[in-house]
C-alpha atoms as a PDB file:
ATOM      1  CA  UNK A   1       1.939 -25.968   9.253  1.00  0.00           C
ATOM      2  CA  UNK A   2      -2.281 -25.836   9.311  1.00  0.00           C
ATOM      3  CA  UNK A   3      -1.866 -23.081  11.600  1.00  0.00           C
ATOM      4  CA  UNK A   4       0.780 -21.220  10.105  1.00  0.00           C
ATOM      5  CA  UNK A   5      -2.135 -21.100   7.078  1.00  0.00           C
ATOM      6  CA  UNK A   6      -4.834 -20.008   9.983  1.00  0.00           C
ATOM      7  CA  UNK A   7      -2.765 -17.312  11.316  1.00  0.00           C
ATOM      8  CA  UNK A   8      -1.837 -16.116   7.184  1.00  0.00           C
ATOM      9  CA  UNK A   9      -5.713 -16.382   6.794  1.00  0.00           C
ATOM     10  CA  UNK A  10      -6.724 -14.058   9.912  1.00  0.00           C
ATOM     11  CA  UNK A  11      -4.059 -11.692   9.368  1.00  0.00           C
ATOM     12  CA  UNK A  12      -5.489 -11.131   5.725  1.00  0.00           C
ATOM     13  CA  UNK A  13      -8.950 -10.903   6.828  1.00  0.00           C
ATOM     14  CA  UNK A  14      -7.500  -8.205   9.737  1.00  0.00           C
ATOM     15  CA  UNK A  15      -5.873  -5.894   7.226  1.00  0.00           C
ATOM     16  CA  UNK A  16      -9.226  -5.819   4.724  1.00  0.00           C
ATOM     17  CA  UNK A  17     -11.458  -5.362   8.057  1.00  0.00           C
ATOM     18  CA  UNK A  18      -9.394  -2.788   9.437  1.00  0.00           C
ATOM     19  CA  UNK A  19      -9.201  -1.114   6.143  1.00  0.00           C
ATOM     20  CA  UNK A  20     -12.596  -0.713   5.685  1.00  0.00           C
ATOM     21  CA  UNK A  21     -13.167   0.447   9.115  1.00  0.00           C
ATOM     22  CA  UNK A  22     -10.568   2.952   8.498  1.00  0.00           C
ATOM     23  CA  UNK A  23     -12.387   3.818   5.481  1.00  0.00           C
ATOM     24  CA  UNK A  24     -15.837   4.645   7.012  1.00  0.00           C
ATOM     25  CA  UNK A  25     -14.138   5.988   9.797  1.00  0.00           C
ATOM     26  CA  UNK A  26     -12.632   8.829   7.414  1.00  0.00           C
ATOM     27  CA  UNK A  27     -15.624   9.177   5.380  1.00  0.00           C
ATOM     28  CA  UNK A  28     -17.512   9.823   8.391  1.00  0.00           C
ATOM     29  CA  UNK A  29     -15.036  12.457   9.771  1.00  0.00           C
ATOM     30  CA  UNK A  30     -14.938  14.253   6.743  1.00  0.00           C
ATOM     31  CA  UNK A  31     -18.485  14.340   5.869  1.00  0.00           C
ATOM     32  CA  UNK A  32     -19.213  15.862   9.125  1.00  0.00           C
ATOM     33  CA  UNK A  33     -16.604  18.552   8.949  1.00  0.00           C
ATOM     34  CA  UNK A  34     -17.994  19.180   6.051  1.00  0.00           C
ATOM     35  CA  UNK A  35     -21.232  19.522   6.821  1.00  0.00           C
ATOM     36  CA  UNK A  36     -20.329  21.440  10.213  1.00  0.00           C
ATOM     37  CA  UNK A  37     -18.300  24.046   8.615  1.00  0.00           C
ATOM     38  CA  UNK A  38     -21.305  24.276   5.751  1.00  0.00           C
ATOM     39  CA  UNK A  39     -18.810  23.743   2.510  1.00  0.00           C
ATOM     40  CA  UNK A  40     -21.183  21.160   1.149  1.00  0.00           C
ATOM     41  CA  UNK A  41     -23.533  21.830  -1.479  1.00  0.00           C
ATOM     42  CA  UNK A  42     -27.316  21.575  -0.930  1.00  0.00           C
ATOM     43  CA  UNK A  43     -27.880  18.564  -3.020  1.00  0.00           C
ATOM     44  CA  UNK A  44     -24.951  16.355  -1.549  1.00  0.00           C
ATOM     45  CA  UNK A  45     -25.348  13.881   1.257  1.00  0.00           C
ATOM     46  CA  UNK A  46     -22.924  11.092   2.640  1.00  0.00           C
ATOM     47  CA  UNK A  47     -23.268   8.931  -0.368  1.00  0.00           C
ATOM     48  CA  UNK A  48     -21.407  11.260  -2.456  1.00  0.00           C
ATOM     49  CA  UNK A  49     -18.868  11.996   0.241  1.00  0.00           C
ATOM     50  CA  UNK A  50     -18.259   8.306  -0.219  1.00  0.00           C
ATOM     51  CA  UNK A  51     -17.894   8.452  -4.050  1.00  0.00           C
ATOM     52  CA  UNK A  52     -15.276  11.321  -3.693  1.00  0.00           C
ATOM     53  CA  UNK A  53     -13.244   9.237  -0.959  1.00  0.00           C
ATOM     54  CA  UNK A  54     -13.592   6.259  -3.130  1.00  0.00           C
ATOM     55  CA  UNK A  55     -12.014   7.831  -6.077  1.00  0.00           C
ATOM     56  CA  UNK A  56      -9.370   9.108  -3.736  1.00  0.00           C
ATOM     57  CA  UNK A  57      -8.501   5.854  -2.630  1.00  0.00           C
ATOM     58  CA  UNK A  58      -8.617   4.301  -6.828  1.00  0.00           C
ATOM     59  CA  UNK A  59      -6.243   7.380  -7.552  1.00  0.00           C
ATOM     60  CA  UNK A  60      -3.938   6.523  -4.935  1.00  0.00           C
ATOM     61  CA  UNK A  61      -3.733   3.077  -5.225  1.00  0.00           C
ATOM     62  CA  UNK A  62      -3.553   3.335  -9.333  1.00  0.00           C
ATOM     63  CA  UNK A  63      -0.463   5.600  -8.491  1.00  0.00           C
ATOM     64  CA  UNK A  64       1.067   3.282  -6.184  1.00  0.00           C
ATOM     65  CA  UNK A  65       0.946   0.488  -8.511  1.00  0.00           C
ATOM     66  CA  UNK A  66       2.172   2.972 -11.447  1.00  0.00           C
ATOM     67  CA  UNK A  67       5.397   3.935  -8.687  1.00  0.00           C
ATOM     68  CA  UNK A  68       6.272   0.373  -8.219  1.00  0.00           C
END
């Protein structure tokens, strides 16, 4: 039964980890597209590439919530 708990706990820890890999991964992809095809402006860097996939994710998630 402890380990049932254990396995609960790593598979919890897994999904957040791999979430927030998955996160950077796609922040990283798009900022360089970005940034490669020159449709960023001047004064932006990754840190507001960030902020726009962060409301992206709040958006979805608020709508998934508001779907239930």
């Amino acid at each position: 039964m402890i380990f049932q708990q254990d396995k609960d706990i790593v598979k919890e820890v897994g999904i957040k980890v791999g979430f927030i890999f998955g996160y950077f991964l796609f922040t990283t992809i798009i900022y360089f597209v970005f940034l490669t095809l020159k449709k960023l402006p001047d004064n932006w860097n990754y840190f507001n590439i960030i902020g726009v996939t962060i409301g992206i994710t709040v958006i979805g998630t608020v709508l998934r919530k508001i779907l239930r």
